[in-house]
Protein backbone atom coordinates (compact mmCIF):
# COMPACT_ATOMS: atom_id res chain seq x y z
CA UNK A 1 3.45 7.86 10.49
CA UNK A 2 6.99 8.39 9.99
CA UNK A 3 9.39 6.91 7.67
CA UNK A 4 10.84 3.64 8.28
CA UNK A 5 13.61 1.30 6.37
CA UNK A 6 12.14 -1.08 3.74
CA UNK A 7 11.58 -4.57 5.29
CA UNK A 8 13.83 -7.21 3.25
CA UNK A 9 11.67 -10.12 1.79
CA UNK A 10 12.48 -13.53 1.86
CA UNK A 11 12.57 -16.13 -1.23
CA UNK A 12 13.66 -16.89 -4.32
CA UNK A 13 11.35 -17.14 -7.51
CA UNK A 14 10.24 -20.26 -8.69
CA UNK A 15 7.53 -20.21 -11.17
CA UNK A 16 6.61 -23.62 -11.52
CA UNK A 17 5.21 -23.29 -7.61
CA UNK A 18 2.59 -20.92 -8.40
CA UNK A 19 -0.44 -23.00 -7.41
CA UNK A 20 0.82 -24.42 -4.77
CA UNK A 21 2.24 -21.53 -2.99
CA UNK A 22 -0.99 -19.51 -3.41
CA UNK A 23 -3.47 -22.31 -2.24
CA UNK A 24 -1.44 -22.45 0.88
CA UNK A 25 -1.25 -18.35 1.20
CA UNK A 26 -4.68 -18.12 0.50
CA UNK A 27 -7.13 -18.48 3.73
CA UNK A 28 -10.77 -18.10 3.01
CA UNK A 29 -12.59 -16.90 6.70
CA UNK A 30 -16.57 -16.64 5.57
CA UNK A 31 -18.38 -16.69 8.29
CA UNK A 32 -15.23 -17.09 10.58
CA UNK A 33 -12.09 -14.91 11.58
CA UNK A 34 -10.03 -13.60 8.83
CA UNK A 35 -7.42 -16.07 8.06
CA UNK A 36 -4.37 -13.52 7.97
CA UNK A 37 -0.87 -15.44 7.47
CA UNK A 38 2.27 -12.83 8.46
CA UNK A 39 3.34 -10.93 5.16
CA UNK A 40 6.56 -10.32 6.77
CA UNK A 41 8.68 -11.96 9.86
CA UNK A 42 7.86 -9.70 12.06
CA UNK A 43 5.35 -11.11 14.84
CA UNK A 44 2.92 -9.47 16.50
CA UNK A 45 2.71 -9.17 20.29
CA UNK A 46 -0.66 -7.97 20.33
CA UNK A 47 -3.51 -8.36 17.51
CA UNK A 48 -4.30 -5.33 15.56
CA UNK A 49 -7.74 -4.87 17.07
CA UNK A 50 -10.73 -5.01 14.90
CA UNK A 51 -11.44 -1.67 15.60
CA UNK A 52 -8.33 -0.25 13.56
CA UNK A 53 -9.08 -2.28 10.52
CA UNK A 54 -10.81 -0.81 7.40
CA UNK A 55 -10.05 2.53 5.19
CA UNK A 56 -9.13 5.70 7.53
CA UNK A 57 -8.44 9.33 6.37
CA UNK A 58 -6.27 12.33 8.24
CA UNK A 59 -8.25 15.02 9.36
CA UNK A 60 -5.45 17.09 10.71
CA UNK A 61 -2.05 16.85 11.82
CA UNK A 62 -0.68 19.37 14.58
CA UNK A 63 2.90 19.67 15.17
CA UNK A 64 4.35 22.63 17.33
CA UNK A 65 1.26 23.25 18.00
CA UNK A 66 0.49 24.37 14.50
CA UNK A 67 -2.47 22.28 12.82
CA UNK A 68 -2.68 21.72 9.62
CA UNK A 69 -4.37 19.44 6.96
CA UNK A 70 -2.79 19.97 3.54
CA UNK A 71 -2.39 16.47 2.51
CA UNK A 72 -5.12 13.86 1.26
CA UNK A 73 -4.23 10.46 3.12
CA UNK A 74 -5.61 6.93 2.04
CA UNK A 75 -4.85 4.59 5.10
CA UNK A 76 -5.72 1.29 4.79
CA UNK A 77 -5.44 -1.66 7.58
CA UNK A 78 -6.48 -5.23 7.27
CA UNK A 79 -5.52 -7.47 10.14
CA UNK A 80 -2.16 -7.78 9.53
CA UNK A 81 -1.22 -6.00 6.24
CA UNK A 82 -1.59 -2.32 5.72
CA UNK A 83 -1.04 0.55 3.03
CA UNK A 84 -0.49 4.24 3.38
CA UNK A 85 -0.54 7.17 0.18
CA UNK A 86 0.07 10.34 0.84
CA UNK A 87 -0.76 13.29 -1.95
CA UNK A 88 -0.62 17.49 -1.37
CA UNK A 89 -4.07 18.57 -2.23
CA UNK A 90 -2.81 21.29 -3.86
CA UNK A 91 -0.51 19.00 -6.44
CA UNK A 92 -1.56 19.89 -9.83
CA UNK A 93 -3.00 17.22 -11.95
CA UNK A 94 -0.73 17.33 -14.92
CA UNK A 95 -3.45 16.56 -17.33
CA UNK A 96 -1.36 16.82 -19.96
CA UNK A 97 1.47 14.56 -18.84
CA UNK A 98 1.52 10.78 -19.95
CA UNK A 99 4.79 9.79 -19.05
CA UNK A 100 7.99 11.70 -16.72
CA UNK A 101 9.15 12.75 -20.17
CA UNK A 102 6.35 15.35 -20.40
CA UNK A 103 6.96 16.96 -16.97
CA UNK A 104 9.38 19.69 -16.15
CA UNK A 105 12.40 19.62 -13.64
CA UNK A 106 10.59 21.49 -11.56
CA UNK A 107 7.43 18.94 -11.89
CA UNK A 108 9.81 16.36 -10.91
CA UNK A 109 10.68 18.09 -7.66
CA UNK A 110 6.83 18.31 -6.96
CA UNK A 111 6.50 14.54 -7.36
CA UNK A 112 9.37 14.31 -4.92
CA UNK A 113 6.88 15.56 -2.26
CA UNK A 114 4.63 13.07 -1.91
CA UNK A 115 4.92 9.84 0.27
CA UNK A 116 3.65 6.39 0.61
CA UNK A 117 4.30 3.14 2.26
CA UNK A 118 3.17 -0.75 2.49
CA UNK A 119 3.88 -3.40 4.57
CA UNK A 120 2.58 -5.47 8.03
CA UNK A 121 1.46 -3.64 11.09
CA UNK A 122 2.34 -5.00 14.84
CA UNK A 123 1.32 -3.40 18.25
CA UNK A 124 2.72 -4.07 21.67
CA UNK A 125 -0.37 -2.65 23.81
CA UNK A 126 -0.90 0.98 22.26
CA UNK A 127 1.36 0.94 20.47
CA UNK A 128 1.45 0.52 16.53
CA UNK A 129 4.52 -0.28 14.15
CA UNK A 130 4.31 -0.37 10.42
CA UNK A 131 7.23 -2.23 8.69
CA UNK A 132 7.82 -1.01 5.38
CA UNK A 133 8.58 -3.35 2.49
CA UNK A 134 8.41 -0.65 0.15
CA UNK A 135 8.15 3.18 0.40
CA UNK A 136 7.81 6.05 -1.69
CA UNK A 137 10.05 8.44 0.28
CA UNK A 138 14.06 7.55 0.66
CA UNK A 139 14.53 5.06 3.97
CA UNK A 140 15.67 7.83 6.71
CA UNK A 141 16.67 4.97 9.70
CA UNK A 142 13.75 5.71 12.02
CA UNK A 143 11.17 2.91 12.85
CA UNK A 144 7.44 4.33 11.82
CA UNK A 145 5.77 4.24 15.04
CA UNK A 146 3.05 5.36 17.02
CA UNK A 147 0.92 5.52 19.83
CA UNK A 148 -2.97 5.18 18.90
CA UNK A 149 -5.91 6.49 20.65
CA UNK A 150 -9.48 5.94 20.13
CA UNK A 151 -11.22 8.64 21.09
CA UNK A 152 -14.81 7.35 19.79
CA UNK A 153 -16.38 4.92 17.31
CA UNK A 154 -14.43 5.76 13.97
CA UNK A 155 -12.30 8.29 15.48
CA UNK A 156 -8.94 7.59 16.76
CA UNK A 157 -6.00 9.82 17.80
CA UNK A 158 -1.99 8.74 16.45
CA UNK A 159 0.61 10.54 18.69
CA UNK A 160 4.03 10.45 18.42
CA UNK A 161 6.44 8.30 20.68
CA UNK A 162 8.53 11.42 21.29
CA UNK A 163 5.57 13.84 21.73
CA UNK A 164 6.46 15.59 18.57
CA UNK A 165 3.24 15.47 16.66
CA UNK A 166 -0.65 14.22 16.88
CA UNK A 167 -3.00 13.04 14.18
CA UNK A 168 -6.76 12.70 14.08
CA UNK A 169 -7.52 10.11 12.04
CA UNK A 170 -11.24 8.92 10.78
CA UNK A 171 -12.84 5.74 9.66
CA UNK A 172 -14.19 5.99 6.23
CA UNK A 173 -15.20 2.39 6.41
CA UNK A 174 -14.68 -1.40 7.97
CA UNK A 175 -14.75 -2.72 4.73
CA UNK A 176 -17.25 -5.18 5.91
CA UNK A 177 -14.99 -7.38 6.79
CA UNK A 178 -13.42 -8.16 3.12
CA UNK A 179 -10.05 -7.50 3.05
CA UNK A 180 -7.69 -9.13 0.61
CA UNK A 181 -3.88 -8.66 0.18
CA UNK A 182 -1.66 -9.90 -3.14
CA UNK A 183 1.96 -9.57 -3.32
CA UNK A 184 4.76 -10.54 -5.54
CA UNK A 185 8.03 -10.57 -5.45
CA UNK A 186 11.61 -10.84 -7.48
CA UNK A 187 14.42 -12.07 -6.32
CA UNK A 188 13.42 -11.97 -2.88
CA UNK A 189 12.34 -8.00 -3.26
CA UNK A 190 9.08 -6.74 -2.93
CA UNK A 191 7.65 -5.86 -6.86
CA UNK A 192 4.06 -5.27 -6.57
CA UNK A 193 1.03 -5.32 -4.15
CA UNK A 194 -2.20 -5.05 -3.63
CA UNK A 195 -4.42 -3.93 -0.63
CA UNK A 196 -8.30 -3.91 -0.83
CA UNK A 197 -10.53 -3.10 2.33
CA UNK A 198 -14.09 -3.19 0.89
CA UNK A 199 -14.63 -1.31 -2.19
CA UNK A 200 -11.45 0.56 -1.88
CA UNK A 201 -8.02 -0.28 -2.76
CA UNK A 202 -4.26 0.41 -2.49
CA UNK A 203 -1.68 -0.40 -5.57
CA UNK A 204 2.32 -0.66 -4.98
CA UNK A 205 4.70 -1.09 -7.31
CA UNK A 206 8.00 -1.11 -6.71
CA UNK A 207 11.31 1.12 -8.07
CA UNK A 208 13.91 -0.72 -9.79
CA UNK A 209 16.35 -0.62 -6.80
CA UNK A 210 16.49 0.59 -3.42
CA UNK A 211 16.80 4.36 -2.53
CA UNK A 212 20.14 5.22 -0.14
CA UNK A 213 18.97 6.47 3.07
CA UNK A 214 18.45 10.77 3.37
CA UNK A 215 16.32 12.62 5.08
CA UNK A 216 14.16 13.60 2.19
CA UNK A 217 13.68 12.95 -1.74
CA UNK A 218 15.20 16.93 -1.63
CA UNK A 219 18.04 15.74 0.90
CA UNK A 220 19.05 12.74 -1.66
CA UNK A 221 18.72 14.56 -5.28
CA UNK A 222 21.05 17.19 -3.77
CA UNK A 223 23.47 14.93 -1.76
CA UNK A 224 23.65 12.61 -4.80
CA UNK A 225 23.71 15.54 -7.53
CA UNK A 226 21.15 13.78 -9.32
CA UNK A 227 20.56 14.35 -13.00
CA UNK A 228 17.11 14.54 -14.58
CA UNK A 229 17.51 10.80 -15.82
CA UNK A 230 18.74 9.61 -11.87
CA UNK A 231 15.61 11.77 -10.12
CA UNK A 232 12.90 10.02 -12.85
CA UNK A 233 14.83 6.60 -11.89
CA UNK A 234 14.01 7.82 -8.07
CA UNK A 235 10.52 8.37 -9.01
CA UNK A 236 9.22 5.66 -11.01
CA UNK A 237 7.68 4.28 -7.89
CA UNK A 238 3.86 3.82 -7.79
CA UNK A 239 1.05 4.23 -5.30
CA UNK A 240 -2.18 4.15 -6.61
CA UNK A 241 -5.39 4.39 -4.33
CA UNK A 242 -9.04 4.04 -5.58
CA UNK A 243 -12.14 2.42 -5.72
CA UNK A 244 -13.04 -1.12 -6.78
CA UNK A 245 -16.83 -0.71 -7.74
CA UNK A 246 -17.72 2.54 -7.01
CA UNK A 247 -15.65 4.56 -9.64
CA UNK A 248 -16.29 5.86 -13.21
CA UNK A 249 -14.87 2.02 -14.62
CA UNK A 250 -13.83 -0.60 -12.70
CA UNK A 251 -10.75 -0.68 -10.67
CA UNK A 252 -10.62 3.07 -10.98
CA UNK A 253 -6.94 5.20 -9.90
CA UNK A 254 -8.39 8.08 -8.08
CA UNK A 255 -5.16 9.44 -6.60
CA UNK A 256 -1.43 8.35 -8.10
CA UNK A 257 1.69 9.22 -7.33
CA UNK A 258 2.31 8.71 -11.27
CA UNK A 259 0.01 11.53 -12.10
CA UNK A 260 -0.95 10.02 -15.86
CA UNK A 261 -2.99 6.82 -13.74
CA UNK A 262 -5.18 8.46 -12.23
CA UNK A 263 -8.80 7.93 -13.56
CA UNK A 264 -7.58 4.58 -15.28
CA UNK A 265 -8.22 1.23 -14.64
CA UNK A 266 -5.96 -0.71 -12.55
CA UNK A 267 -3.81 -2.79 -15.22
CA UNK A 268 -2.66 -5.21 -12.78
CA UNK A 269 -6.39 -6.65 -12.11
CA UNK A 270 -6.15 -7.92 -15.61
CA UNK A 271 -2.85 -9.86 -14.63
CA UNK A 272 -5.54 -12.04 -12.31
CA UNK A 273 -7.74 -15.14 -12.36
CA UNK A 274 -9.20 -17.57 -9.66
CA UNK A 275 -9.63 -20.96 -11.76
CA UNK A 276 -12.54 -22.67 -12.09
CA UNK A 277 -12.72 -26.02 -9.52
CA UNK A 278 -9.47 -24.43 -7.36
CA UNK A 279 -9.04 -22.25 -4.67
CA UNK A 280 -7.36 -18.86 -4.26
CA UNK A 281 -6.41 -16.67 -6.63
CA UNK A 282 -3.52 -17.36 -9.49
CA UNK A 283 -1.50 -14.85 -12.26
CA UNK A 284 -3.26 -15.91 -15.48
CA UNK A 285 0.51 -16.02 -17.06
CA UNK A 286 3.60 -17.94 -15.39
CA UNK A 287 6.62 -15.16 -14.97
CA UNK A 288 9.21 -14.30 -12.81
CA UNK A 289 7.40 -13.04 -9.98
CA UNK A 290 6.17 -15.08 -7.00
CA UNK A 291 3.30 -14.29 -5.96
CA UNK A 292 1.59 -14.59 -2.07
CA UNK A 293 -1.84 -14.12 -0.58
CA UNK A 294 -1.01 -13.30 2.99
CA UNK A 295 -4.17 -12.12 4.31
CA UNK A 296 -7.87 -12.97 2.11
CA UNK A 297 -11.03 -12.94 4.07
CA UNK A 298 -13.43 -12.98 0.61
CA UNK A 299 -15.15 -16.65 -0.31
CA UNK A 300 -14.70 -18.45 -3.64
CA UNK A 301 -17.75 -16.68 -4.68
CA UNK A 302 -16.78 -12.86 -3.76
CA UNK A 303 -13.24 -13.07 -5.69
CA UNK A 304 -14.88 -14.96 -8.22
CA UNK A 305 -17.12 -11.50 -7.93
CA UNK A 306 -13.56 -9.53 -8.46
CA UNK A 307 -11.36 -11.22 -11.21
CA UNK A 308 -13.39 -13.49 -12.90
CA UNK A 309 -12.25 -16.78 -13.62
CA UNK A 310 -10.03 -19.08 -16.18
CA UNK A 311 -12.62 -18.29 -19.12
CA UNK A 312 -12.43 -14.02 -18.59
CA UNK A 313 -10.68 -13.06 -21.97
């Protein structure tokens, strides 16, 4: 996938409709088709097949006909939302960092090399677009497309429009069909999301304003002339993939693009409740975020399963 502009949000905050916007967002499918509202405007021509959805991995990516598979990718697709981190397997773990302000320049400009994206997928026939509503990487003015072939059960080829690259891509799982996707928003912006496919999950949240457009995080901190203070501003953008159950806690970070997360619990879960005698899921405190359940194919009982309810201290 390449790099696409953020997708603009619609919508103004307004606390007070809290319960009633996420009663209408939410859409429980058991035993029935996921009930997956639009995130964004953009309209499908074609149904993400079934086949794509669940949590995928890169094997390799050729390009010039060199292959190479240096990066750890978390894909994740539900039937209209998806979410996309990408990590260098060889980044160091900064153990010791808890915060930007214990990392060198030059671990700044490491951080600068990883990627990530999250937004709604459309396909016309073969071919797949994912529109960004946030991204890790600056916006370079290219749509992030690509032409997907499935080569066998849980294997699927991604080649480029213009021929410039392949990917072989592999399922890691379905997700058995649960798939659940939370987002908020300020001022019409994108702030934070969450993706879960199964037992695995995908955290966004959002920089404080939009990056200009450049060809790279390296293209922009030059271009701009960035000081130390502008490049952390740049970076303070999080992905966060991990597990839901399966980890060392709950809700465990696996793989961050803020470093210090990883092997923590996911903060944001806390943020959630699904009230006792109601539907959906709500933010257990009113604020200035609005919040949206585009796509939820769990019943009452299986998010009850996740966040607890009204009494969870």
């Amino acid at each position: 996938m390449t790099i696409a502009s953020p997708v603009r949000l619609r919508s103004c905050v307004r606390c007070v409709a809290f319960a009633t916007i996420l009663s209408l967002g939410l859409r429980t499918a058991a035993g029935g088709p996921p009930g997956a509202g639009p995130a964004t405007d953009h309209e499908s021509t074609a149904a993400v097949p079934a086949w794509l959805w669940g949590v995928w991995t890169r094997d390799w990516i050729q390009k010039d006909k060199v292959k190479s598979n240096t990066v750890n990718v978390h894909y994740l697709q539900t039937p209209t939302y998806f979410s996309d981190i990408r990590i260098a397997k060889d980044r160091p773990r900064f153990a010791a960092a808890a915060s930007f302000t214990d990392m060198s320049d030059g671990d700044l400009r490491l951080l600068a090399k990883q990627s990530g994206f999250i937004g709604s997928t459309t396909m016309v026939g073969a071919v797949a677009t994912w529109h960004h509503d946030m991204q890790y990487q600056p916006p370079d003015g290219t749509e992030d497309t690509g032409r997907l072939q499935r080569i066998a059960k849980g294997r699927m080829l991604e080649h480029g429009l213009d021929g410039s690259y392949t990917e072989a891509w592999r399922s890691v799982t379905d997700g058995q069909g649960r798939y659940l996707v939370i987002r908020t928003a300020r001022f019409g912006r994108l702030f934070r999301a969450l993706v879960v496919a199964g037992d695995q999950f995908v955290y966004a949240r959002n920089r404080a304003t939009e990056l200009p457009r450049a060809v790279s995080f390296d293209a922009l901190i030059e271009s701009t002339h960035a000081t130390r203070e502008q490049i952390v501003e740049y970076l303070d953008c999080e992905l966060s993939a991990g597990r839901v159950r399966g980890g060392s806690v709950p809700w465990e970070i696996e793989q961050s693009t803020l470093p210090w997360r990883e092997g923590r619990h996911l903060d944001f879960i806390d943020e959630i409740t699904t009230p006792d005698g109601g539907a959906g899921v709500l933010p257990r405190k009113v604020g200035d975020e609005q919040w949206t359940v585009p796509v939820n194919t769990l019943s009452r009982r299986e998010l009850k399963a996740l966040f607890g309810g009204e009494g969870r201290p």
